[in-house]
Protein backbone atom coordinates (compact mmCIF):
# COMPACT_ATOMS: atom_id res chain seq x y z
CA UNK A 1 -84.64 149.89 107.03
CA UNK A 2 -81.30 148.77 105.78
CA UNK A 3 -81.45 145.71 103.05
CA UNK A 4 -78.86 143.44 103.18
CA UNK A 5 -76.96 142.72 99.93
CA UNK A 6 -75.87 138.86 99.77
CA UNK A 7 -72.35 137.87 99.58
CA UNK A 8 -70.52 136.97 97.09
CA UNK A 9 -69.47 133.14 97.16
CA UNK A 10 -66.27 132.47 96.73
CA UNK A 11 -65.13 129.61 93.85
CA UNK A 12 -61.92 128.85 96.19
CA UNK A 13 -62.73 125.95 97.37
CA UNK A 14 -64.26 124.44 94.01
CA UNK A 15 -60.05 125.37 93.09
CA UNK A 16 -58.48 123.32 95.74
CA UNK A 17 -60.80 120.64 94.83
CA UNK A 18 -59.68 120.76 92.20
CA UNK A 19 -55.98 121.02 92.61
CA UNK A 20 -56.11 118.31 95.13
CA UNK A 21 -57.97 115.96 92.54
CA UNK A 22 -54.91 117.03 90.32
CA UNK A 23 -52.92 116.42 92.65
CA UNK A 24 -54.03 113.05 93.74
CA UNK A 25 -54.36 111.45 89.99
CA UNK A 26 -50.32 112.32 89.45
CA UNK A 27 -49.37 110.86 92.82
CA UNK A 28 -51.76 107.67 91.67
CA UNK A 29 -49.63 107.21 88.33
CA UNK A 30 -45.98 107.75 89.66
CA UNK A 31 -45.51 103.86 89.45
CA UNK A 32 -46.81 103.55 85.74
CA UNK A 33 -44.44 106.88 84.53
CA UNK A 34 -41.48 105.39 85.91
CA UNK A 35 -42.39 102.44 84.48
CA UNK A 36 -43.25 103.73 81.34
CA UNK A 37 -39.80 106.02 80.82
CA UNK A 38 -37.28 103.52 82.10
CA UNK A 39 -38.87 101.14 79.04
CA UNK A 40 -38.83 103.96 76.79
CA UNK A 41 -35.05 105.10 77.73
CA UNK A 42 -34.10 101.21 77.63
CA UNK A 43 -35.98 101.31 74.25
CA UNK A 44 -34.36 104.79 73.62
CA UNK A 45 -30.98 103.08 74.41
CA UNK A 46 -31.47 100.08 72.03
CA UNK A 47 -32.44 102.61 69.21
CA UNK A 48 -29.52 104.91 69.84
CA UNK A 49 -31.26 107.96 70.75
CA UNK A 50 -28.60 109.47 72.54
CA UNK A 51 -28.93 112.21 75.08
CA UNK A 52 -32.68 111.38 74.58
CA UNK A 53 -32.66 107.85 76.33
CA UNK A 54 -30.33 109.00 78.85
CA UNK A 55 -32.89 111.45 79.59
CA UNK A 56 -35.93 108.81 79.94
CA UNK A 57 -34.16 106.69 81.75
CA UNK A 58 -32.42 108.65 84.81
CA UNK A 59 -36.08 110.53 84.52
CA UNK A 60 -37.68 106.61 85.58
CA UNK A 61 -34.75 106.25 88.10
CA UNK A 62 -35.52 109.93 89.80
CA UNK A 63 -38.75 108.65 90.19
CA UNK A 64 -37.92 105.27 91.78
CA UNK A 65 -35.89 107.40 93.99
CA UNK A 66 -38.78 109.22 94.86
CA UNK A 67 -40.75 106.55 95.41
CA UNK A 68 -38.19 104.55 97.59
CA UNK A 69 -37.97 107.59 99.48
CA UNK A 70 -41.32 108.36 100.20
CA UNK A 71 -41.85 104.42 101.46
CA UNK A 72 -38.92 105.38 103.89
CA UNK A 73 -39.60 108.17 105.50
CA UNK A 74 -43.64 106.97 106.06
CA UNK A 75 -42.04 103.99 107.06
CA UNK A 76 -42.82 103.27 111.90
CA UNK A 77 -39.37 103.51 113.26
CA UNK A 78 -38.69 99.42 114.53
């Protein structure tokens, strides 16, 4: 008689879990960074960082862009 050896689970799910938890949390707190780093390149500005603020800021505007864009293409055709 043969005995059957068990096999062996696999974690992949437990990863995409995981990922998709990831995932979700950054997706959850786009507002809040571009929020956050057009204040800090405005503040960036007013300090005269330089290529620094410049860098905040169009990194806030990228992701209203992103955000705009994502309302328009969910968005029911009228």
């Amino acid at each position: 008689m043969k005995s059957r050896i068990p096999k062996r689970q696999s974690r992949a799910p437990d990863v995409v879990a995981f990922i998709d938890h990831c995932c979700a949390a950054v997706d959850n707190s786009i507002p809040l960074l571009r929020t956050l780093f057009l204040a800090a390149g405005l503040g960036g500005a007013l300090l005269r960082a330089g290529a620094v603020a410049d860098f905040l800021f169009l990194t806030g505007l990228f992701l209203q862009f992103s955000i705009w864009f994502q309302n328009w293409w969910l968005r029911e055709p009228s």
